[in-house]
Protein backbone atom coordinates (compact mmCIF):
# COMPACT_ATOMS: atom_id res chain seq x y z
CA UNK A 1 -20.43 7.51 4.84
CA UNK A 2 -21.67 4.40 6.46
CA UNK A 3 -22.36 2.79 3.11
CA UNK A 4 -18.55 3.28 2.26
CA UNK A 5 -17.01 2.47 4.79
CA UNK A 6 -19.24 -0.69 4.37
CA UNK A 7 -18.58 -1.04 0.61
CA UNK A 8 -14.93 -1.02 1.41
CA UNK A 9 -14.85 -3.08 4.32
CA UNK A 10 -16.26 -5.63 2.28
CA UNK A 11 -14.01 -5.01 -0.58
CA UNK A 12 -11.12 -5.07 1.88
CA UNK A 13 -12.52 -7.76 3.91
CA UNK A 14 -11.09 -10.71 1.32
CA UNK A 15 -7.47 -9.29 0.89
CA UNK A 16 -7.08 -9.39 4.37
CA UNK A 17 -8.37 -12.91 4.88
CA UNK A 18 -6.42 -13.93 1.59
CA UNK A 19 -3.79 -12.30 3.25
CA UNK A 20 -4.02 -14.05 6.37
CA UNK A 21 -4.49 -17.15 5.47
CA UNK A 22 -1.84 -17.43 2.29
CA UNK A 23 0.59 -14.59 2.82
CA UNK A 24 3.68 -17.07 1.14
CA UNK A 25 1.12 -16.84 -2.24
CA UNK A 26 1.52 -12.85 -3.91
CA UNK A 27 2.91 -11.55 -6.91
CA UNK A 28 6.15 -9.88 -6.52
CA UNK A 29 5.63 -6.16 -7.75
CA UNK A 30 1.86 -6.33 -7.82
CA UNK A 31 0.09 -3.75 -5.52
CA UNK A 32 -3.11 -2.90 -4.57
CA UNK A 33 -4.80 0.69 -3.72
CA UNK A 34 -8.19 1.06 -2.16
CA UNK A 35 -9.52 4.61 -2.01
CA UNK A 36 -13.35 4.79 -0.05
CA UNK A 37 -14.36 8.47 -0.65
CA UNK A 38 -17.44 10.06 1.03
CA UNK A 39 -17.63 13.76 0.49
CA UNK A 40 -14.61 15.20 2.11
CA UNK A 41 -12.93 12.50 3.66
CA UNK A 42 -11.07 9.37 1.57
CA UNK A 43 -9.47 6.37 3.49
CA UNK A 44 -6.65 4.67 1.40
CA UNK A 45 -5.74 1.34 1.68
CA UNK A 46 -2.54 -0.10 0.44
CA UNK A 47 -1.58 -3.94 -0.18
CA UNK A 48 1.12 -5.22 -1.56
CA UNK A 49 4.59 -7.62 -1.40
CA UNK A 50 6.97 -6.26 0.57
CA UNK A 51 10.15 -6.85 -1.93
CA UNK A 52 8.00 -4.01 -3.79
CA UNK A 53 9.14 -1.04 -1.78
CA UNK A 54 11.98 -1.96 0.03
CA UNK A 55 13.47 -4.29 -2.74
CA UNK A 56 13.52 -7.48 -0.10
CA UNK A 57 10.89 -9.50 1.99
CA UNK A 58 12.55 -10.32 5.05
CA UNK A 59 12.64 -8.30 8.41
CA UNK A 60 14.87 -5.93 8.31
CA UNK A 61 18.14 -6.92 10.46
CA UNK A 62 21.35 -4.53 9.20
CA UNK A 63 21.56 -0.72 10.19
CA UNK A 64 20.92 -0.38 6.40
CA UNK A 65 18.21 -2.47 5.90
CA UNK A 66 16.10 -0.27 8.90
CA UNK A 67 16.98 2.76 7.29
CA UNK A 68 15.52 1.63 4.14
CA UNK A 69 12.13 0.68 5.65
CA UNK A 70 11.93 3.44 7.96
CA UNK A 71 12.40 5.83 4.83
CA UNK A 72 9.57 4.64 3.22
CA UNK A 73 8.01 3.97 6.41
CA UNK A 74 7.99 7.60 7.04
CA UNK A 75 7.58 8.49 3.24
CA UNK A 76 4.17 6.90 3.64
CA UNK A 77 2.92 8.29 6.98
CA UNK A 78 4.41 12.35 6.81
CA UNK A 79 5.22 12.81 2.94
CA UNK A 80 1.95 10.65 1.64
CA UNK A 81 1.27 13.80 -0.49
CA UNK A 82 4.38 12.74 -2.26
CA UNK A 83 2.64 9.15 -3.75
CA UNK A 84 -0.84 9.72 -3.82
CA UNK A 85 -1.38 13.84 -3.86
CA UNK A 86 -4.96 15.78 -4.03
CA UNK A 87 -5.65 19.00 -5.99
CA UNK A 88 -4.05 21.81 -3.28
CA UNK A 89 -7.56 23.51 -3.78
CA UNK A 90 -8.35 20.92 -1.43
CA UNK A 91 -6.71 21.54 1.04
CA UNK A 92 -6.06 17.98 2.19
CA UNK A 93 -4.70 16.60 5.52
CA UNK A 94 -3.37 13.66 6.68
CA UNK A 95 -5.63 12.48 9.66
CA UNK A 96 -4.23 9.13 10.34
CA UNK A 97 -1.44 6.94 8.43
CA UNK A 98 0.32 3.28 9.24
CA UNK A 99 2.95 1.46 7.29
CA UNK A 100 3.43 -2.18 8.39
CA UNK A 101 5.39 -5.10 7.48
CA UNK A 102 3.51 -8.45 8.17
CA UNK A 103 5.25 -11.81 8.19
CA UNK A 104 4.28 -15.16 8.45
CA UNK A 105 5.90 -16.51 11.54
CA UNK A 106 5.88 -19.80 10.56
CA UNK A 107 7.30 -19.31 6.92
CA UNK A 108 10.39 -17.52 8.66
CA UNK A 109 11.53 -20.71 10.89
CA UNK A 110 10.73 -22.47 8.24
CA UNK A 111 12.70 -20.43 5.79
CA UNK A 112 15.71 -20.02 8.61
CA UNK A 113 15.52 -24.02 8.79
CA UNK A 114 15.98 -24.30 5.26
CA UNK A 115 19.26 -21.72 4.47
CA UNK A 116 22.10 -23.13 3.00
CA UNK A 117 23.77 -19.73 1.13
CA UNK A 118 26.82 -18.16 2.05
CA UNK A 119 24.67 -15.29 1.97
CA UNK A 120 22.89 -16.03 4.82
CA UNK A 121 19.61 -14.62 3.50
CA UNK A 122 16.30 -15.64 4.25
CA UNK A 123 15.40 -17.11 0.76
CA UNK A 124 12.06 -18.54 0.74
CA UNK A 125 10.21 -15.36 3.45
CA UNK A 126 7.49 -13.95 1.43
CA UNK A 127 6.42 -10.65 3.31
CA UNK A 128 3.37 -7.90 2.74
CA UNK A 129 2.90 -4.26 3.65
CA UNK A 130 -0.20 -2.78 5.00
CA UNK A 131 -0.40 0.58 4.38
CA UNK A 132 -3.81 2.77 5.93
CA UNK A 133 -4.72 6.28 5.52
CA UNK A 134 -7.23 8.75 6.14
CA UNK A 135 -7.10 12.30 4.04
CA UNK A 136 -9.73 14.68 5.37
CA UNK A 137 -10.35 18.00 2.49
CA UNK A 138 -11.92 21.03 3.06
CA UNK A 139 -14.00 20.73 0.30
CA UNK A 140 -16.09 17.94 -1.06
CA UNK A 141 -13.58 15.24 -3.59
CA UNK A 142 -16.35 14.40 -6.09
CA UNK A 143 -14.69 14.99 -9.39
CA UNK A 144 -11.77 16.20 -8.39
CA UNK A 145 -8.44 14.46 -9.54
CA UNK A 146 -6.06 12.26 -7.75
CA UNK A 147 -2.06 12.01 -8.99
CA UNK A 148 -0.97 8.49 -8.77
CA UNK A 149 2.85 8.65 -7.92
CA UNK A 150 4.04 5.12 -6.40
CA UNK A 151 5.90 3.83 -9.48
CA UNK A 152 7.94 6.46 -9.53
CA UNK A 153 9.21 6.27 -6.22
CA UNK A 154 9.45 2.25 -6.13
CA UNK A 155 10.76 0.86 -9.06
CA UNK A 156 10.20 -2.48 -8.49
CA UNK A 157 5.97 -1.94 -8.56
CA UNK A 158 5.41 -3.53 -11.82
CA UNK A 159 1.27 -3.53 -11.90
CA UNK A 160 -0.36 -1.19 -9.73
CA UNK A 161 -4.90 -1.54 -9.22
CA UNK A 162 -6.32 1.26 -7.74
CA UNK A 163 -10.04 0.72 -6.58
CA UNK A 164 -12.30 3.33 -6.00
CA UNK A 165 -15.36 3.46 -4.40
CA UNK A 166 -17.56 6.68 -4.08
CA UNK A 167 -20.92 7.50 -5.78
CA UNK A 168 -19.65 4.50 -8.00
CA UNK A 169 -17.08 1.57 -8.07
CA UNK A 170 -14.17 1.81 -10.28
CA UNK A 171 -10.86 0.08 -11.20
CA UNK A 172 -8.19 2.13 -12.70
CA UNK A 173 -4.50 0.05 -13.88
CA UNK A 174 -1.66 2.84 -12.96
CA UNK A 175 0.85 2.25 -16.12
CA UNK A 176 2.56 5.22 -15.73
CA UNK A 177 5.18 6.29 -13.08
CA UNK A 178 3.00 9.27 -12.16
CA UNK A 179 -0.94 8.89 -13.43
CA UNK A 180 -4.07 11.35 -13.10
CA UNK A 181 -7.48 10.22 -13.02
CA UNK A 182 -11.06 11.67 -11.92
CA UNK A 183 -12.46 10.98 -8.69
């Protein structure tokens, strides 16, 4: 498990200082799913702009606007089964889940310096979610299939990577709005 966790810390380890260092600098509708398995356990990792899910990249100010991201908020953390689902054999749980929105501080004032639309909106804010989970099975995942469901339920993902890392590394594109593939 070590070795994984390792393997995908490392694999990880760029996006997030990519991330940290150049949030303003993603591609709207491009996402990014890690999946570390080691026998019975998978950690999932999701990156990606935040206009992507909740169709806008600013904090969320209106009643409205925290609805939305609270929805998918808690879509992701108690209904993950929904977008990324396990064969029942498995009997999979949900162990541990977090949905974030991160924001460049300084690119907001900036952005608020620079509005000049009636709209008031904050044109300009470029925003990411980070999205962790950990899926414990009661069996071991080798071989098993994984249904990819994320495009379905947010339209505006365009290109979705999913990067898996157990006995071996690989990449699989997601092109459809719901997508099988082997473990």
């Amino acid at each position: 498990m070590k070795r994984i966790i390792i393997a995908f810390a490392l694999l990880t380890s760029g996006q997030i200082y990519a991330h940290e260092h150049a949030l303003g600098a993603h591609e709207h509708g491009s996402i990014k799913l890690g999946m570390a398995v080691e026998k019975n356990i998978v950690d999932i990792d999701l990156d990606g702009p935040t206009e992507s899910f909740i169709s806008f990249e600013y904090l969320p100010k209106t009643d409205k606007e925290k609805k939305v991201f609270a929805n998918v908020q808690d879509q992701w953390n108690k209904n993950l089964f929904e977008l990324i689902s396990f064969d029942k054999k498995l009997n999979c749980k949900i162990t541990e889940a977090s949905f974030k929105q991160i924001i460049d501080e300084k690119e907001t004032a900036e952005a608020q310096a620079k509005i000049k639309n009636a709209a008031k909106k904050e044109a300009g804010v470029h925003s990411d979610i980070e999205a962790k989970a950990k899926v414990t099975c009661s069996a071991d995942l080798a071989g098993s299939s994984v249904e990819i469901s994320l495009k379905k339920h947010f339209k505006n993902i365009k290109k979705l990577t999913v990067e898996v890392i157990s006995g071996e590394t690989k990449s699989v594109e997601i092109t459809k709005a719901i997508q099988s593939f082997k473990i």
